[in-house]
N, C-alpha and C. Protein backbone atom coordinates (compact mmCIF):
# COMPACT_ATOMS: atom_id res chain seq x y z
N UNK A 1 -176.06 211.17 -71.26
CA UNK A 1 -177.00 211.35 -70.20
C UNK A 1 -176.88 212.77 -69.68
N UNK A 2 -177.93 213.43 -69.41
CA UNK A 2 -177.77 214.86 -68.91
C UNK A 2 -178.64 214.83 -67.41
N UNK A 3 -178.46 215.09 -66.95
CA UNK A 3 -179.16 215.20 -65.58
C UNK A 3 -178.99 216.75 -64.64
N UNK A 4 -179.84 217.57 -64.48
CA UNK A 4 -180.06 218.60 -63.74
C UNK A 4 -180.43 218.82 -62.69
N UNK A 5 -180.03 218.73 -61.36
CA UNK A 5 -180.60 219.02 -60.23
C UNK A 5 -180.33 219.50 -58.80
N UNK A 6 -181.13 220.05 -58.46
CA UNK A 6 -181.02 221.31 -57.09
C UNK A 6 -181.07 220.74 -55.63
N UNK A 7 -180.37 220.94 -54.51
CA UNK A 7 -180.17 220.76 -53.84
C UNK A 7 -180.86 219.43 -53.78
N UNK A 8 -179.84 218.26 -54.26
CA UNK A 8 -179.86 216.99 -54.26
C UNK A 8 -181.19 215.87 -54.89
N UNK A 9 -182.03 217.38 -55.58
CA UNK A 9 -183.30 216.37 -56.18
C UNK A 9 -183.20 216.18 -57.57
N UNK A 10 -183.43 215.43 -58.17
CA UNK A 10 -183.95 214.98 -59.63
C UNK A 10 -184.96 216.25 -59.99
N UNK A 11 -184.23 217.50 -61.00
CA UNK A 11 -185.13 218.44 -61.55
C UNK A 11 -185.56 218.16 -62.57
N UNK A 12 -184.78 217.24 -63.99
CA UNK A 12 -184.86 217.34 -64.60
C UNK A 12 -183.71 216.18 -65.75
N UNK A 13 -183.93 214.98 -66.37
CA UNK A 13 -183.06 214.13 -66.40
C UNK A 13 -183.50 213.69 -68.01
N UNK A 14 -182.74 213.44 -68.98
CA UNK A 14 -183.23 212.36 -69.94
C UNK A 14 -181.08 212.26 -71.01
N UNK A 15 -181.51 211.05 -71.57
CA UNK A 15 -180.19 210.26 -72.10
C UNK A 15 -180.34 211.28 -73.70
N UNK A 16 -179.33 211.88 -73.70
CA UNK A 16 -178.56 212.04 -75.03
C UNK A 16 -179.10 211.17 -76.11
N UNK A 17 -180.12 211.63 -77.01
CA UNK A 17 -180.58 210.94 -77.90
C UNK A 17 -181.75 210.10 -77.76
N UNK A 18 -182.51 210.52 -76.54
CA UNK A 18 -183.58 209.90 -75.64
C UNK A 18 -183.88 210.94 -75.13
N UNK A 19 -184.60 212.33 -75.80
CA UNK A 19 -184.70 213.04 -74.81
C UNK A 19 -186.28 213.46 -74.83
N UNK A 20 -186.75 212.18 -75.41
CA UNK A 20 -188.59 211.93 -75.33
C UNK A 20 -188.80 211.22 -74.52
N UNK A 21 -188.30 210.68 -73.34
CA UNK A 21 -187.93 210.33 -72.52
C UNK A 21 -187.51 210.96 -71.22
N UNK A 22 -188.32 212.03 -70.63
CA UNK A 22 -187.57 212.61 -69.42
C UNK A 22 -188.21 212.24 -68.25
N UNK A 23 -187.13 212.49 -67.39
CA UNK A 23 -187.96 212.12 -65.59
C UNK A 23 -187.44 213.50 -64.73
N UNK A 24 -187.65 213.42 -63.53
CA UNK A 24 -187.53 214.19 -62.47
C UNK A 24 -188.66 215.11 -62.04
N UNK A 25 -188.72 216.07 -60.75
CA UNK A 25 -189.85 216.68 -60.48
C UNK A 25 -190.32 218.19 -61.44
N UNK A 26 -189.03 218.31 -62.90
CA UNK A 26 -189.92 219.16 -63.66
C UNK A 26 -189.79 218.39 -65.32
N UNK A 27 -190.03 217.00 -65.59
CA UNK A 27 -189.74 216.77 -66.39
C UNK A 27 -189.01 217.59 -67.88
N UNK A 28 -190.24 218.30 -67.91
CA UNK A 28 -190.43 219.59 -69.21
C UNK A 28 -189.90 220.55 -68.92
N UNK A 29 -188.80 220.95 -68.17
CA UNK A 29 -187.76 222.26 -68.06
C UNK A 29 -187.36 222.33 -69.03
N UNK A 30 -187.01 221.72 -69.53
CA UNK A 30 -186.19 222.19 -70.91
C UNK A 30 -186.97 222.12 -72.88
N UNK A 31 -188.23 221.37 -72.38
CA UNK A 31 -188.80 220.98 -73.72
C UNK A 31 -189.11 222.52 -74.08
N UNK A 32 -189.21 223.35 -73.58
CA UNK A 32 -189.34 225.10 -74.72
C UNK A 32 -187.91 225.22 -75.71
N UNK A 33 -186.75 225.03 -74.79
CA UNK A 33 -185.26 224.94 -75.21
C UNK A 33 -185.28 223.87 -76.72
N UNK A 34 -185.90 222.23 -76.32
CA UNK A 34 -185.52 221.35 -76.86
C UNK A 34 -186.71 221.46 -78.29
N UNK A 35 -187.85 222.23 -77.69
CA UNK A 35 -188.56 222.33 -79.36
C UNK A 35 -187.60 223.78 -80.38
N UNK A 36 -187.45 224.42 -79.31
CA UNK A 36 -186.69 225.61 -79.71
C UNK A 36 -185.36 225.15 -80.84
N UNK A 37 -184.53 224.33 -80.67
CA UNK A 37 -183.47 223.32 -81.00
C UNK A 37 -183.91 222.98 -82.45
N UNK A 38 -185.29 222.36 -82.16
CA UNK A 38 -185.60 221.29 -83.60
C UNK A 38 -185.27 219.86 -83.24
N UNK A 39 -185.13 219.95 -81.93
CA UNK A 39 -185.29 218.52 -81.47
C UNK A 39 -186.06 217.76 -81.01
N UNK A 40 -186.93 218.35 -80.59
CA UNK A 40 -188.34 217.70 -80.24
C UNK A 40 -189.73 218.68 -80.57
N UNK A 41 -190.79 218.06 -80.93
CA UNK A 41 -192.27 218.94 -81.20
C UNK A 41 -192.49 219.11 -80.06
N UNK A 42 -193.46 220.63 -79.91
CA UNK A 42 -193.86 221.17 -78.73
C UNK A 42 -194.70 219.59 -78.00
N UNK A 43 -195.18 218.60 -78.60
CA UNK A 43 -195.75 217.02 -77.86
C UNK A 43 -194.83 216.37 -77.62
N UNK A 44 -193.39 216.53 -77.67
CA UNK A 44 -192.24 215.61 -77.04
C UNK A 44 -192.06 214.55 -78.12
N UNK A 45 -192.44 214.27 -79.12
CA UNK A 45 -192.39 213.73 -80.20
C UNK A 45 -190.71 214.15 -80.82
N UNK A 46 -190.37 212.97 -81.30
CA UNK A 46 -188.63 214.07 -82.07
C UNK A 46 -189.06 214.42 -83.65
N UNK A 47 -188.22 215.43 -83.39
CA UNK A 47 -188.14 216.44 -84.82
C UNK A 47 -187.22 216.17 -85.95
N UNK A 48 -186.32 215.69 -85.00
CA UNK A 48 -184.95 215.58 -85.98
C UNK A 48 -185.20 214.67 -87.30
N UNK A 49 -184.64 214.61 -88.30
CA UNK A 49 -184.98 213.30 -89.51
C UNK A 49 -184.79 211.97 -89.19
N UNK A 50 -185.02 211.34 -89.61
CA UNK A 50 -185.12 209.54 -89.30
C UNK A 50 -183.74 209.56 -89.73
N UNK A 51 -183.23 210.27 -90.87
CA UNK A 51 -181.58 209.29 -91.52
C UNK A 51 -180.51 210.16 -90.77
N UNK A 52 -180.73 211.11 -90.14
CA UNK A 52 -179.69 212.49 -89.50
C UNK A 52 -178.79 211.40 -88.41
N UNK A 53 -177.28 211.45 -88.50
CA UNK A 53 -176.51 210.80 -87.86
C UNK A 53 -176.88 211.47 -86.19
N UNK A 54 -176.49 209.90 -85.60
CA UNK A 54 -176.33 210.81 -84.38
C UNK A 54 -175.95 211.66 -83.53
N UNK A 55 -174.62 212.16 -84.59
CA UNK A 55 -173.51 212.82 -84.04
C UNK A 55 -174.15 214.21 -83.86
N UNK A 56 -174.91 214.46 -85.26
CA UNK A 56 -175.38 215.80 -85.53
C UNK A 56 -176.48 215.71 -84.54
N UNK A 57 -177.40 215.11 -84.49
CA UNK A 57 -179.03 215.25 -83.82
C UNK A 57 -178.37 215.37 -82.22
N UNK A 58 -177.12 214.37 -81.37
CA UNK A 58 -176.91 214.66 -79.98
C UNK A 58 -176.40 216.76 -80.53
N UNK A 59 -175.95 216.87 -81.26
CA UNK A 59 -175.25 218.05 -81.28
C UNK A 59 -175.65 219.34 -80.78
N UNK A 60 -177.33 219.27 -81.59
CA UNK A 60 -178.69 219.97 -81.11
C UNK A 60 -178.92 220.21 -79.79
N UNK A 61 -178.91 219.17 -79.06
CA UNK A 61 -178.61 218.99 -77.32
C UNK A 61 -177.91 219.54 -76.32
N UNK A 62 -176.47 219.12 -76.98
CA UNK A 62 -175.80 219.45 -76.84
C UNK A 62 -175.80 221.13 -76.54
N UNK A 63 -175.63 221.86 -77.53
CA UNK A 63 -175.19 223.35 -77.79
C UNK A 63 -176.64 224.01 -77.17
N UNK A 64 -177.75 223.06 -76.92
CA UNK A 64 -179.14 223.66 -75.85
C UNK A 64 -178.52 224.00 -74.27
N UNK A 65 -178.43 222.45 -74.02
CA UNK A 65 -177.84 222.20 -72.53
C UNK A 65 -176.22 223.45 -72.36
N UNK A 66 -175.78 223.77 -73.56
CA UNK A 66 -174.46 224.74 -73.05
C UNK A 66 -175.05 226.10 -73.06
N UNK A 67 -175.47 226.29 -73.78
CA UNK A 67 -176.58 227.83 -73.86
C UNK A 67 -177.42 227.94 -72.16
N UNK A 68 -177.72 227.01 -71.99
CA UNK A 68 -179.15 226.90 -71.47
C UNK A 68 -178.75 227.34 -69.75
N UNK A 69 -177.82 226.84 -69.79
CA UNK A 69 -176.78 226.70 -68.29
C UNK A 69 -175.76 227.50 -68.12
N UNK A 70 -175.22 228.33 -69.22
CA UNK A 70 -173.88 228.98 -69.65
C UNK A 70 -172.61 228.15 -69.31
N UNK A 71 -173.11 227.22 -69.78
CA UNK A 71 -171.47 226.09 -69.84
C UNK A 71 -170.32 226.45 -70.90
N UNK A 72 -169.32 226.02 -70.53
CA UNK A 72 -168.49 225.64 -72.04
C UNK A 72 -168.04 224.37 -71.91
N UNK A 73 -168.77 223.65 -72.65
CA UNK A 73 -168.44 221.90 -72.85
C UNK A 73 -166.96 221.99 -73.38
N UNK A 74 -166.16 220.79 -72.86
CA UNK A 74 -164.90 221.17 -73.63
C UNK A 74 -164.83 220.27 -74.65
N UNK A 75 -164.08 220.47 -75.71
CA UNK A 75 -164.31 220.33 -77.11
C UNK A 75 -163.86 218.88 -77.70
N UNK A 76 -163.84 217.68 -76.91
CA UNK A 76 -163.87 216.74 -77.20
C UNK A 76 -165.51 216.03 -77.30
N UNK A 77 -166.26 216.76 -75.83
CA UNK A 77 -167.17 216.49 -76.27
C UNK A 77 -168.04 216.51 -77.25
N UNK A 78 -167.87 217.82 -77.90
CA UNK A 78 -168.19 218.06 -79.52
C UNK A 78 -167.04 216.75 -80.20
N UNK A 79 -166.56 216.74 -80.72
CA UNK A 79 -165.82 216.09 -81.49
C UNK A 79 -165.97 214.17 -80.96
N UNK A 80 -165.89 213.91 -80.04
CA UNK A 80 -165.96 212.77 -79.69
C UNK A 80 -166.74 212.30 -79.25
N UNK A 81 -167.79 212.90 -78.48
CA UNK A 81 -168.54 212.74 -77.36
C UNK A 81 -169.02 212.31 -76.40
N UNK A 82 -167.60 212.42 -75.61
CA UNK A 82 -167.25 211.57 -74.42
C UNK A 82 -166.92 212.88 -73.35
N UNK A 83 -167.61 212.87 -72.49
CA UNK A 83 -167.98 213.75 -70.91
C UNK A 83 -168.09 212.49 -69.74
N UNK A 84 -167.10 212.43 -69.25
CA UNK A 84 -167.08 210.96 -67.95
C UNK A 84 -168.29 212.27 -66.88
N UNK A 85 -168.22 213.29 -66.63
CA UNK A 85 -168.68 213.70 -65.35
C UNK A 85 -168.72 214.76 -65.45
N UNK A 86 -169.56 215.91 -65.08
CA UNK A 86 -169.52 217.81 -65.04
C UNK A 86 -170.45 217.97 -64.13
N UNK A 87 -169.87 218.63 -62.67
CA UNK A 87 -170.08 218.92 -61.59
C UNK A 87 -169.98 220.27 -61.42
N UNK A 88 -171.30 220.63 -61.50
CA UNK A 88 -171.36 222.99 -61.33
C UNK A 88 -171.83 222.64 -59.75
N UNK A 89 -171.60 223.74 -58.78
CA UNK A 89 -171.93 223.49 -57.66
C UNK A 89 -172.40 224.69 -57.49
C-alpha cells in the first residue's frame, strides 16, 4: 500500500500491485511516473505482462515511489517486501 499525503489529506493513495486503482484529492500524481515505469498506459490500464511475477512488476513501483520522493527504501523491502510503516514528516 503506498499512500501520500499533505497536511493530513489523502493526496494520493493506491495498493502495491493495484495501482489502476487510485484515490485521494490528486488521484493521477503519479500516473506520468507510473506510465514512465512501464507500469501503467498513459489510460491507467497496466502495462506490465500477464505472466511477470509479482515480485518484479511491485519492483517497478517500487524504485518510482523511491525516485519520486528521494527515499531510500531499506533493502528488505526490495528483497522481501515487507515495510510495516514509513513516516517522512
Amino acid at each position: 500500500m503506498f499512500s501520500h499525503a499533505r497536511d493530513g489529506v489523502d493526496v494520493c493513495s493506491f495498493g502495491i500491485g493495484e495501482e489502476g486503482w487510485r484515490w485521494g484529492d490528486q488521484p493521477d500524481l503519479l500516473l506520468p511516473e507510473l506510465v514512465a515505469a512501464g507500469v501503467l498506459h498513459s489510460d491507467g490500464q497496466y502495462a506490465r505482462p500477464d505472466d511477470e511475477s509479482y515480485r518484479d512488476r511491485d519492483r517497478h513501483t517500487l524504485a518510482l515511489i523511491e525516485t519520486r520522493f528521494d527515499l531510500s527504501l531499506p533493502r528488505d523491502v526490495w528483497e522481501n517486501e515487507r515495510l510495516l510503516a514509513l513516516v517522512i514528516g
